[in-house]
N, C-alpha and C. Protein backbone atom coordinates (compact mmCIF):
# COMPACT_ATOMS: atom_id res chain seq x y z
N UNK A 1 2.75 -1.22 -17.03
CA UNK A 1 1.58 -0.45 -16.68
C UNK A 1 0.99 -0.95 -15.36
N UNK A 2 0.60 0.04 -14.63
CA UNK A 2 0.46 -0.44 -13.38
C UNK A 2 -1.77 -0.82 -13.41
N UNK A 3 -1.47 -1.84 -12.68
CA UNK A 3 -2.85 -2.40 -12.85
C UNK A 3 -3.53 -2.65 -11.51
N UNK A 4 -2.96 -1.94 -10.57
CA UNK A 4 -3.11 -2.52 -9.03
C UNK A 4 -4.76 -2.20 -8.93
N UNK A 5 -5.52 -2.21 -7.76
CA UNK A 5 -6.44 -1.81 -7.14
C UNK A 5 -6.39 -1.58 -6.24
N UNK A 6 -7.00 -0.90 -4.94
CA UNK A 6 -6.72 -0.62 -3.55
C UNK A 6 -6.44 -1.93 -2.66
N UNK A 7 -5.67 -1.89 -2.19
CA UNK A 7 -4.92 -2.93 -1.57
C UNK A 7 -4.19 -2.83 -0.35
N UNK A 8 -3.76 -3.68 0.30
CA UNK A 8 -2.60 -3.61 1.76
C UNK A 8 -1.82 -3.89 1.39
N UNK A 9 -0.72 -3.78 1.69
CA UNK A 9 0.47 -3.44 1.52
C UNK A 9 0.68 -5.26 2.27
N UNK A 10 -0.01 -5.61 3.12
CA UNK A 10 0.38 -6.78 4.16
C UNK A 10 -0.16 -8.38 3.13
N UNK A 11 -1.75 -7.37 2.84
CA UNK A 11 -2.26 -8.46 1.81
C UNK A 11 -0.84 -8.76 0.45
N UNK A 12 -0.29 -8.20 0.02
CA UNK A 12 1.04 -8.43 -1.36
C UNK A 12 2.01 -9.18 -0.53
N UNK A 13 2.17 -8.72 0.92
CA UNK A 13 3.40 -9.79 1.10
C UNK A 13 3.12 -11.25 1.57
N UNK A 14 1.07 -11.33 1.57
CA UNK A 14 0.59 -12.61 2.05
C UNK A 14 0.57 -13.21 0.68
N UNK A 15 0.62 -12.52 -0.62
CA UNK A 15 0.32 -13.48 -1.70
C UNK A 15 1.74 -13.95 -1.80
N UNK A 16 2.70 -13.42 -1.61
CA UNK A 16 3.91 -14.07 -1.86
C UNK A 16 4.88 -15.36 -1.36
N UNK A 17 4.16 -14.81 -0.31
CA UNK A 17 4.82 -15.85 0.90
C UNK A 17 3.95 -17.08 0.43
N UNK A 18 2.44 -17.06 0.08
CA UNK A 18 1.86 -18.29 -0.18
C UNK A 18 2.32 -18.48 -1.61
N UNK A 19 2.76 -17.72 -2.58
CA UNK A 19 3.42 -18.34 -3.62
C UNK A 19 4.71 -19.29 -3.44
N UNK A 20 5.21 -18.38 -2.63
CA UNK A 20 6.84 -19.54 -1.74
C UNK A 20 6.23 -20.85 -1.34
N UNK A 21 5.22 -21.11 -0.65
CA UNK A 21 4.42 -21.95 0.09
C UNK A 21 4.14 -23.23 -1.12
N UNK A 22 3.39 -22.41 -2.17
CA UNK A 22 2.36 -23.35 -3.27
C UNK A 22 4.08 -23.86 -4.10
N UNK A 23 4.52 -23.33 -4.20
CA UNK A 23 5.72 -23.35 -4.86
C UNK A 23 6.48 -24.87 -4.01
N UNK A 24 6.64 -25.26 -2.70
CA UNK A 24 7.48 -25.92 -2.22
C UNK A 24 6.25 -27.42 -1.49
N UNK A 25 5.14 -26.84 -2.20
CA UNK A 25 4.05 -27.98 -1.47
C UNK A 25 4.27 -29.16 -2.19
N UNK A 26 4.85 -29.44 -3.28
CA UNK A 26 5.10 -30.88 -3.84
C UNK A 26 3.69 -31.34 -3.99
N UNK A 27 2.79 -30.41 -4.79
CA UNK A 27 1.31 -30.36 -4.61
C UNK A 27 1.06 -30.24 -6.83
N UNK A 28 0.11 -30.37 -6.83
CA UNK A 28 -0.07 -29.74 -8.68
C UNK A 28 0.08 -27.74 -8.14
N UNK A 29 0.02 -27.33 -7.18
CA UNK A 29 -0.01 -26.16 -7.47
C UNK A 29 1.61 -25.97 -7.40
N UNK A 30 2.21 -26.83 -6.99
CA UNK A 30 3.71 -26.53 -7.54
C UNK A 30 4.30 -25.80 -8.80
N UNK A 31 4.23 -26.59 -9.85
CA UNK A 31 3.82 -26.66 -11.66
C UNK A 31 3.53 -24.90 -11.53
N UNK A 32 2.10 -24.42 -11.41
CA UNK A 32 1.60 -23.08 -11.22
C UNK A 32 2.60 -21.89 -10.90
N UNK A 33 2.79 -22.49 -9.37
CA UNK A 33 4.15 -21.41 -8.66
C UNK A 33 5.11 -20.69 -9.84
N UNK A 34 5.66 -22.27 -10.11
CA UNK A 34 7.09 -22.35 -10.56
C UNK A 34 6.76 -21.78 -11.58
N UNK A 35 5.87 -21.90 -12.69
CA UNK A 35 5.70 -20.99 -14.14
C UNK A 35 5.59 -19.60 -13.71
N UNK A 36 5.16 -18.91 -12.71
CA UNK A 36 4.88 -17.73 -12.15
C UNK A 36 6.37 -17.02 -12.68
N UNK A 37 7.81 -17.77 -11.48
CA UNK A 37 8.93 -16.99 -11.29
C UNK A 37 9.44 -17.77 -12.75
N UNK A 38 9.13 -17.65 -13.99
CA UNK A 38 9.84 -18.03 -15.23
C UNK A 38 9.52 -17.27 -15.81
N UNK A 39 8.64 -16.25 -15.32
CA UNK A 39 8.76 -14.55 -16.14
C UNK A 39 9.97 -13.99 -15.61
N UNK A 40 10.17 -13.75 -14.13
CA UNK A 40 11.57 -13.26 -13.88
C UNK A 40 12.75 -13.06 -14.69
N UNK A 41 13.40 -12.88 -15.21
CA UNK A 41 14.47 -12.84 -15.88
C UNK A 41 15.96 -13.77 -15.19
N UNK A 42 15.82 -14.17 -13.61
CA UNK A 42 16.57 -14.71 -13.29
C UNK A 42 16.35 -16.12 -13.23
N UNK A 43 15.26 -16.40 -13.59
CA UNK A 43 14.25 -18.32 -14.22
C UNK A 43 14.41 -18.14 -15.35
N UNK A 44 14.12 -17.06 -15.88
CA UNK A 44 13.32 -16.90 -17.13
C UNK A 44 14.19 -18.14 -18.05
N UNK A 45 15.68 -18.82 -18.05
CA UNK A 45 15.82 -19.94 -18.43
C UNK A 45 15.92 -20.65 -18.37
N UNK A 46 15.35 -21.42 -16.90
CA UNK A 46 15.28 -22.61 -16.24
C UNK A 46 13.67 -23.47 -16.66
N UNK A 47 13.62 -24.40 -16.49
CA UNK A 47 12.62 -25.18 -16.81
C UNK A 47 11.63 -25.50 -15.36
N UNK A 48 10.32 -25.40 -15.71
CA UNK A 48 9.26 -25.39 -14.54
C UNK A 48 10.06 -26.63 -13.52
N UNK A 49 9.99 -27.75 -14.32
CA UNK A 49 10.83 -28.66 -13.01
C UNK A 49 12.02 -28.70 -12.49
N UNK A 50 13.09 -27.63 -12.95
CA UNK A 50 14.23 -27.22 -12.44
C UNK A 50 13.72 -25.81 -11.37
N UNK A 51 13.21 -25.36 -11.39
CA UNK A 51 12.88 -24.15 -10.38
C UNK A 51 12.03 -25.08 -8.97
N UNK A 52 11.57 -26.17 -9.56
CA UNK A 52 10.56 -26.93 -8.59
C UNK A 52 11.50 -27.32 -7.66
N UNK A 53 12.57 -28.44 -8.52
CA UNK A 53 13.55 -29.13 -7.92
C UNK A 53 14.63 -28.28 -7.15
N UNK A 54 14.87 -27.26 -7.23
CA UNK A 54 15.43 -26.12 -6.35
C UNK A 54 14.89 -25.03 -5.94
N UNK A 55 13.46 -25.43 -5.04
CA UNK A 55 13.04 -24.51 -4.49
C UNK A 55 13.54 -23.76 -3.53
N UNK A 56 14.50 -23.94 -2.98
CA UNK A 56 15.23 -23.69 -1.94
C UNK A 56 15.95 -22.65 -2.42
N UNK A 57 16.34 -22.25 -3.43
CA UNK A 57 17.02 -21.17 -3.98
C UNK A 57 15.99 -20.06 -4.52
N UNK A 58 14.91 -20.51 -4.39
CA UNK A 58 14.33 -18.70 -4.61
C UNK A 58 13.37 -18.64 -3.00
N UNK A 59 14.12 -17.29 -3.19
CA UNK A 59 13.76 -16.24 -1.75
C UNK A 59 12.32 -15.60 -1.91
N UNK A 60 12.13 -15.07 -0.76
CA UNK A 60 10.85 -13.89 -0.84
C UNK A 60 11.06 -13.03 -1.55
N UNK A 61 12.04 -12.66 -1.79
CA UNK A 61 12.59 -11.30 -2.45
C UNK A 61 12.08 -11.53 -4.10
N UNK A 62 12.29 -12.78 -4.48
CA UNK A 62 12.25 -13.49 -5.91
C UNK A 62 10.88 -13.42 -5.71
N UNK A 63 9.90 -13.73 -4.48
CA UNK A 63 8.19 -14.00 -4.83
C UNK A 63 7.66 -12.75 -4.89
N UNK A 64 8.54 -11.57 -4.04
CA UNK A 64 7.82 -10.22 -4.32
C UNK A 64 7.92 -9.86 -5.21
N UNK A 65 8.86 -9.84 -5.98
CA UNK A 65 9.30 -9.44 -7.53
C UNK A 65 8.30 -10.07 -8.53
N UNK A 66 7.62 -11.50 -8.38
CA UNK A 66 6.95 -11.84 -9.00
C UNK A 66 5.47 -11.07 -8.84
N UNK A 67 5.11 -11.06 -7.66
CA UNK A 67 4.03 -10.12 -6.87
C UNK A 67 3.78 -8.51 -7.96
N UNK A 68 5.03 -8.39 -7.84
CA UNK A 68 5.14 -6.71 -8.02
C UNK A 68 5.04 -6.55 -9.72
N UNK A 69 5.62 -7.88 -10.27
CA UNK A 69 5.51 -7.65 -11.62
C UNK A 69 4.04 -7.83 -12.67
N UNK A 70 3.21 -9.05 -11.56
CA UNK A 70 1.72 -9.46 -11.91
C UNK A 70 0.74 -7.89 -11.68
N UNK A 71 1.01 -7.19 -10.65
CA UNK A 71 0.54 -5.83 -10.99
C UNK A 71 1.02 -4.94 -11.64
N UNK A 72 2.08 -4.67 -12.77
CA UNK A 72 2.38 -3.84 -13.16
C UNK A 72 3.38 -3.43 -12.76
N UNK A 73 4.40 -3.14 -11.91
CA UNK A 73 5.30 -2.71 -11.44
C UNK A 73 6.79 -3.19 -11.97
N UNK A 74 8.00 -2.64 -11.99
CA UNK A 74 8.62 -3.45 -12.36
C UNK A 74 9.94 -3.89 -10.95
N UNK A 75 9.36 -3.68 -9.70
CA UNK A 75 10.30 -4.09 -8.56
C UNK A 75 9.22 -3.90 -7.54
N UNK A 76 9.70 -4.83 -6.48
CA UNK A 76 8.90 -4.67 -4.97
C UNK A 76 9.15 -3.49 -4.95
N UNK A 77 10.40 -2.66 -4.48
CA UNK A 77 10.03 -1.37 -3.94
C UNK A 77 9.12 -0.58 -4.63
N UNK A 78 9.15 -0.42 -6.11
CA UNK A 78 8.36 0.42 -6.58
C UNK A 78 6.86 0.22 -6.11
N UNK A 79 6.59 -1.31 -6.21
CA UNK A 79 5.41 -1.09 -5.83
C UNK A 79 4.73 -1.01 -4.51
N UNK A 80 6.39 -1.39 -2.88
CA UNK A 80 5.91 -0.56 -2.27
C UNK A 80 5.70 0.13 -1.72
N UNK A 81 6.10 1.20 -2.67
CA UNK A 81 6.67 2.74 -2.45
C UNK A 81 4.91 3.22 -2.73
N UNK A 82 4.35 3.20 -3.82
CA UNK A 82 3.38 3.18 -4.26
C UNK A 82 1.82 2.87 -3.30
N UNK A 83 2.06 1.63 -2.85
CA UNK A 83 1.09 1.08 -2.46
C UNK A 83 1.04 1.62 -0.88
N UNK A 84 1.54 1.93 -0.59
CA UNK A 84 2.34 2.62 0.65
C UNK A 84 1.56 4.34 0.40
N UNK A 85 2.30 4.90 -0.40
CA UNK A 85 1.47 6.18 -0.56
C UNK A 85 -0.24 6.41 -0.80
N UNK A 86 -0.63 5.24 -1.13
CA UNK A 86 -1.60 5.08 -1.80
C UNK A 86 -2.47 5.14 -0.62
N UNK A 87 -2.25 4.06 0.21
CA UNK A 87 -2.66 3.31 1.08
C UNK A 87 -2.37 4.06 2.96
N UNK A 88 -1.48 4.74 3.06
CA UNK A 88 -0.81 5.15 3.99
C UNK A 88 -2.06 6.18 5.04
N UNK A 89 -2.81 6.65 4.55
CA UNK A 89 -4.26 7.26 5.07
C UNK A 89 -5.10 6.34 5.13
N UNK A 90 -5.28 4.99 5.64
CA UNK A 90 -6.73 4.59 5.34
C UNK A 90 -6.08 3.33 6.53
N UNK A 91 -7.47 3.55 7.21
CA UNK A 91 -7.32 2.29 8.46
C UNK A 91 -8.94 1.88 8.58
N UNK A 92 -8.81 0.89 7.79
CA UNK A 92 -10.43 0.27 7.52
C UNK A 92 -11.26 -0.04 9.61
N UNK A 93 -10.83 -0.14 10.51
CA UNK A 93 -11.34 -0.22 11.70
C UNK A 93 -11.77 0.89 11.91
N UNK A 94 -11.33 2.43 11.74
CA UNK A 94 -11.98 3.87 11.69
C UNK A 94 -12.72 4.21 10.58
N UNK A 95 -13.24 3.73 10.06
CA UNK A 95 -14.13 4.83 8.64
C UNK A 95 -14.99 4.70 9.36
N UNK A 96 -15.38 4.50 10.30
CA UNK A 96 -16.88 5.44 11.25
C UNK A 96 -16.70 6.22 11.25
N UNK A 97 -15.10 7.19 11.48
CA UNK A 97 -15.01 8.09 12.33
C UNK A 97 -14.71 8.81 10.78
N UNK A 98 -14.83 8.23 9.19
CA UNK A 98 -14.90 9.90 8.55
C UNK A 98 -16.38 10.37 8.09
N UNK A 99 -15.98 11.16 8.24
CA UNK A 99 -17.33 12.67 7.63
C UNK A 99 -18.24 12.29 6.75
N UNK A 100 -17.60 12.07 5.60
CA UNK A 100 -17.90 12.58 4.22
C UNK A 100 -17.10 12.00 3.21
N UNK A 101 -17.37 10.86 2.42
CA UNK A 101 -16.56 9.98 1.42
C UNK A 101 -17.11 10.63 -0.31
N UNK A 102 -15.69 10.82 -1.17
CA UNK A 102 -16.29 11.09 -2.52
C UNK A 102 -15.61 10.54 -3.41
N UNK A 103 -16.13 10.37 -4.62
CA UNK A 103 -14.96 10.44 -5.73
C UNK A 103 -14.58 11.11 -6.46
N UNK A 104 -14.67 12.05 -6.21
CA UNK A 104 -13.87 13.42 -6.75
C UNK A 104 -13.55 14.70 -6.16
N UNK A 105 -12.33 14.59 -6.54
CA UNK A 105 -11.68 15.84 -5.74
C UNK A 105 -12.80 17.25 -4.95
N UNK A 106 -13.18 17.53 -6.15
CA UNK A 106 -14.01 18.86 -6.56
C UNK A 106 -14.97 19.02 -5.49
N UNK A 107 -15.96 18.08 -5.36
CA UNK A 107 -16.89 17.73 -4.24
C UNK A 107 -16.38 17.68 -2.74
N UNK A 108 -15.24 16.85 -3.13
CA UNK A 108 -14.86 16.79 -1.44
C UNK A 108 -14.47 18.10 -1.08
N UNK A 109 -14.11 18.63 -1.82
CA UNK A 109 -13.13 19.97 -1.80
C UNK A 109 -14.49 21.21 -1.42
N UNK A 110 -15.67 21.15 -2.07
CA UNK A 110 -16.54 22.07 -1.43
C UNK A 110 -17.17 21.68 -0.45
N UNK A 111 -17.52 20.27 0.46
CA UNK A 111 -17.26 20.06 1.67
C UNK A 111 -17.14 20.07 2.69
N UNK A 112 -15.59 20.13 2.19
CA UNK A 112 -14.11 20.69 3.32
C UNK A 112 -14.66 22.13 3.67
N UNK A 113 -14.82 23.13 2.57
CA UNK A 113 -14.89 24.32 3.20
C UNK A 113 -15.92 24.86 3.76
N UNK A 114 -17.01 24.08 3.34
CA UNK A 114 -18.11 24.25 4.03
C UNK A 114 -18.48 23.24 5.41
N UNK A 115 -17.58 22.43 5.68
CA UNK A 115 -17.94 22.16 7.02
C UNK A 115 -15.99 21.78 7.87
N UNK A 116 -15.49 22.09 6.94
CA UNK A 116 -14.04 22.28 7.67
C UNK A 116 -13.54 20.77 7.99
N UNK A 117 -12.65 20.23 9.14
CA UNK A 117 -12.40 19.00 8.89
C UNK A 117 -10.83 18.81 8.25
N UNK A 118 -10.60 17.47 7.72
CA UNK A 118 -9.25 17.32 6.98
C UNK A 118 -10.17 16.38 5.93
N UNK A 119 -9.04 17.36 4.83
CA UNK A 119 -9.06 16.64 3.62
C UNK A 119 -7.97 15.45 3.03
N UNK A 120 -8.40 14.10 2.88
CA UNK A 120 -7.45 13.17 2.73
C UNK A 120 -7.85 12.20 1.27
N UNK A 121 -6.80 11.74 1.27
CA UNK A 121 -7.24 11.19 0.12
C UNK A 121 -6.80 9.16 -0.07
N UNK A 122 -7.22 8.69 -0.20
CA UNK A 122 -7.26 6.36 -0.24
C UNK A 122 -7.70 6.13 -1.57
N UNK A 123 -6.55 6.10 -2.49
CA UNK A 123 -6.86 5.46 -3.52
C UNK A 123 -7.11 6.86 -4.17
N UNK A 124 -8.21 6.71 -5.30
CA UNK A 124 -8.88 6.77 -5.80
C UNK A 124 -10.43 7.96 -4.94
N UNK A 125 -10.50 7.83 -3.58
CA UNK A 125 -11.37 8.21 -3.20
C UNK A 125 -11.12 9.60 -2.30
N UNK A 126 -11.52 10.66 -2.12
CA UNK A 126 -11.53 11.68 -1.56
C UNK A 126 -12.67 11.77 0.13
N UNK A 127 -12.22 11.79 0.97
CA UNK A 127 -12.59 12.00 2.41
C UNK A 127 -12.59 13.16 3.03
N UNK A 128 -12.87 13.71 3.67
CA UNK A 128 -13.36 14.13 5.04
C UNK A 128 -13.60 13.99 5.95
N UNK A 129 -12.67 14.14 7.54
CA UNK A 129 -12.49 13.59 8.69
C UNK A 129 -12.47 14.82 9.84
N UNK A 130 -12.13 14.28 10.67
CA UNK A 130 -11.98 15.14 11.90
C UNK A 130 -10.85 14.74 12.65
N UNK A 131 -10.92 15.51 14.21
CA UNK A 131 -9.47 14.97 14.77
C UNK A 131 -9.20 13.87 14.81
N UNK A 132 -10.33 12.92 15.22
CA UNK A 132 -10.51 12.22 15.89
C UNK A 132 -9.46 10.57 14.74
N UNK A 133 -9.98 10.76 13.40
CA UNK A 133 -9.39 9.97 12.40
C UNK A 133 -8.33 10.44 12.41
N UNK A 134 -7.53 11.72 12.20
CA UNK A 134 -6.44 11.83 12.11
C UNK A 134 -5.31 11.32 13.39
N UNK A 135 -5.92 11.61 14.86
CA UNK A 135 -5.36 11.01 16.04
C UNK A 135 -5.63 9.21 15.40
N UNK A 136 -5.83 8.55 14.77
CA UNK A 136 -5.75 7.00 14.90
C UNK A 136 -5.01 6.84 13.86
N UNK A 137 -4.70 7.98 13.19
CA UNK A 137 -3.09 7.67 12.24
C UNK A 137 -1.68 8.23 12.76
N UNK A 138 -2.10 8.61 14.08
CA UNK A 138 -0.97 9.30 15.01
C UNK A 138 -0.53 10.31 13.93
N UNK A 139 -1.08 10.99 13.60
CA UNK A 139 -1.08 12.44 13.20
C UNK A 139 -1.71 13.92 13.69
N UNK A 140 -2.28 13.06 15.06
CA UNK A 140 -2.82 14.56 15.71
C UNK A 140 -1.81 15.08 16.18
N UNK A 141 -1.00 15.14 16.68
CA UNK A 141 0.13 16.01 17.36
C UNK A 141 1.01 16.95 16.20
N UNK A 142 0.57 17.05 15.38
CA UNK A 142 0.97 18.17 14.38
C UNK A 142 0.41 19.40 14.07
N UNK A 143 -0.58 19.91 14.42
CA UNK A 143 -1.45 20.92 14.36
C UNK A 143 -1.29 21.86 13.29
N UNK A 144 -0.04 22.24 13.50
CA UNK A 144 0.54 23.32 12.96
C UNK A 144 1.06 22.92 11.73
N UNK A 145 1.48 21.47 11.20
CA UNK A 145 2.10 21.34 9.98
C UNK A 145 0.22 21.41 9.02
N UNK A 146 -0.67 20.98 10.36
CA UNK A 146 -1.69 20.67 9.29
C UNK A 146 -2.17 21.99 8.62
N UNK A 147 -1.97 23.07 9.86
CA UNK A 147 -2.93 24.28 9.41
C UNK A 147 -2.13 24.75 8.09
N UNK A 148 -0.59 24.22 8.30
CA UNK A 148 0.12 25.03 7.08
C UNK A 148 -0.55 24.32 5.69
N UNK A 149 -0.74 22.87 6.12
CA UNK A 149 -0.88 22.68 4.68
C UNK A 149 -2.81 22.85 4.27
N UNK A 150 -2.97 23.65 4.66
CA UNK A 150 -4.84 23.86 4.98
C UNK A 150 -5.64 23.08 4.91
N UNK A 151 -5.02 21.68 5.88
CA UNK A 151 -5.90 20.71 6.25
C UNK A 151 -6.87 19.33 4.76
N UNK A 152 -5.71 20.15 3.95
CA UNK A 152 -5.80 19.08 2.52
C UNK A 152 -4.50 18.64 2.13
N UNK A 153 -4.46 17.37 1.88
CA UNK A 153 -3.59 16.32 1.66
C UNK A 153 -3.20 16.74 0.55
N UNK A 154 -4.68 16.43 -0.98
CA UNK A 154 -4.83 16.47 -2.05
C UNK A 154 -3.75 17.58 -2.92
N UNK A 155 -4.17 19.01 -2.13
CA UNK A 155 -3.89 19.91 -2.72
C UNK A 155 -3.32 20.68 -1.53
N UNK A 156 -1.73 20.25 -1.23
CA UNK A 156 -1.63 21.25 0.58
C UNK A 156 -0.86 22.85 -0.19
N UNK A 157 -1.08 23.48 0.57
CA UNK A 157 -0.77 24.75 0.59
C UNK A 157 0.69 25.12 1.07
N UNK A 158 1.36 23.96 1.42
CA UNK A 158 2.60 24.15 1.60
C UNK A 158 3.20 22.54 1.97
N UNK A 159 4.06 22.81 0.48
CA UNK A 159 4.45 21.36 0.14
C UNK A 159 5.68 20.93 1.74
N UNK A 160 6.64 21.41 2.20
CA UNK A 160 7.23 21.32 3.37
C UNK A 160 6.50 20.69 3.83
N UNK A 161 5.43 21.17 4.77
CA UNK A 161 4.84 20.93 5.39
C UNK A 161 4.28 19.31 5.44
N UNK A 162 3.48 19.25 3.96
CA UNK A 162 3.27 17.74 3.39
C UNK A 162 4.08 16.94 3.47
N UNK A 163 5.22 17.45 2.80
CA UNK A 163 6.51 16.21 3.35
C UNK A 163 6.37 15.59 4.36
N UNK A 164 6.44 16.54 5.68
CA UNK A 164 6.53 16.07 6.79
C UNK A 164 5.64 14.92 7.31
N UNK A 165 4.17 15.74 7.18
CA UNK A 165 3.27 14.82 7.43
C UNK A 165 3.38 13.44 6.84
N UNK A 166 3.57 13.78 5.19
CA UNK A 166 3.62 12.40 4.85
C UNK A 166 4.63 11.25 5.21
N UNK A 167 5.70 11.83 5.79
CA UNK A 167 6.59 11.38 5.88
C UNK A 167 6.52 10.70 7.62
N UNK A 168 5.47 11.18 7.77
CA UNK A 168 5.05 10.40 9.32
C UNK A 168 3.96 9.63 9.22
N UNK A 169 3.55 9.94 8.32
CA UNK A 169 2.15 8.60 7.66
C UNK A 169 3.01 7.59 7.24
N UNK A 170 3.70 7.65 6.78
CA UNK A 170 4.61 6.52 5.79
C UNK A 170 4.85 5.70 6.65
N UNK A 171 5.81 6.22 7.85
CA UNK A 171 6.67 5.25 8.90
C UNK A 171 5.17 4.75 10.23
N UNK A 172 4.48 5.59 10.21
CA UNK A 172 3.32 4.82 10.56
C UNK A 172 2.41 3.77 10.12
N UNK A 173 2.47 3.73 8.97
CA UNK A 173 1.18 2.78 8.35
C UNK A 173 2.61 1.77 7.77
N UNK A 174 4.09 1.48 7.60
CA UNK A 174 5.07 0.74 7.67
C UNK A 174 5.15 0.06 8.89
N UNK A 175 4.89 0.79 10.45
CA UNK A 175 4.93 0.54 11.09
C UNK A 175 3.78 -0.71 11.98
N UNK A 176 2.76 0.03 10.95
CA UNK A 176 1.46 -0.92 11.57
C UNK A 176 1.60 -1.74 10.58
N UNK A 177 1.92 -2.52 9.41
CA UNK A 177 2.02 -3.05 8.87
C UNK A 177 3.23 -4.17 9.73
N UNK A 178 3.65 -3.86 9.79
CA UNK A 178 4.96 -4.65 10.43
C UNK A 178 4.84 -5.32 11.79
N UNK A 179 3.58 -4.17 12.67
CA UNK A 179 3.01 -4.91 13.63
C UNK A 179 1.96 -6.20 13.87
N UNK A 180 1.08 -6.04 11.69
CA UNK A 180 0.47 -7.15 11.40
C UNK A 180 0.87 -8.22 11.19
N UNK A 181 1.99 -8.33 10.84
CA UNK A 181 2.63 -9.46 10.60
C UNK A 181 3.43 -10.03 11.98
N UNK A 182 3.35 -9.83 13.07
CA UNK A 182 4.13 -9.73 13.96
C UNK A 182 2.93 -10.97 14.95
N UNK A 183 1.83 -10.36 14.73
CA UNK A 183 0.73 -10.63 15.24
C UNK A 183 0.17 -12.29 14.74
């Protein structure tokens, strides 16, 4: 069962890497780490001080898996395939630039038509923006996929269309993600 909350996608690969970290510090949070990856199924029969004593043999790949399984998920990708979709509209340095924040569809949705805009959706929460947010997700240069999908994410009017877009949100907010860590 998935138990996540709104999250970065950058923040899950910082808890992991510091699990690799706490894991190889020869510290008491060692002990901690190491019980973590003995849910895994590939520990799951090794002993806390045999995973300690060969830290060197579990990867990031092994700490995301642990990551992915403490929220619910049962693999990194799933969760971040997920966290990714979830997350893929929302760039916390621009929420000046939206409209109108809700939590529910319904509201945002009368809104939208009464003051026009794009309808998007972070989490859990329903928005309202203008060009100006959508140009800082490098999604203004689509015009036309937006009008098809009538300028709502939530509910687009032409799933094609959504693909697309989403499918340029994805490799964008992958992309800026990849530039955070770079940084």
């Amino acid at each position: 069962m998935n138990i996540l909350k709104p999250v970065r996608l950058s923040y899950l690969k910082t808890q992991a890497t510091f699990l690799l970290k706490d894991l190889r510090s020869d510290s008491s949070k060692s002990k901690d780490a190491a019980e973590e990856f003995l849910n895994l199924p590939a520990f799951s029969e090794r002993s806390t001080q045999s995973i300690i004593k060969n830290f060197d043999r579990i990867k990031l790949k092994d700490a995301l898996l642990v990551i992915a399984q403490k929220n619910g998920f049962k693999s990194w990708v799933e969760l971040k395939k997920f966290v990714t979709q979830e997350d893929c509209l929302y760039r916390s340095s621009k929420v000046g630039l939206i409209y109108a924040w809700f939590d529910d569809y319904k509201r945002a949705a009368v809104y939208h038509q009464q003051h026009s805009g794009y309808l998007l959706k972070f989490w859990n929460d329903f928005v309202v923006c203008g060009d100006e947010y959508i140009a800082s997700l490098s999604l203004g240069g689509y015009p036309e996929y937006w009008k098809r999908i009538g300028f709502d994410w939530v509910k687009p009017s032409d799933l094609q269309a959504w693909h697309f877009l989403n499918e340029k949100a994805t490799e964008n907010y992958l992309n800026q993600e990849y530039l955070k860590k770079q940084t």
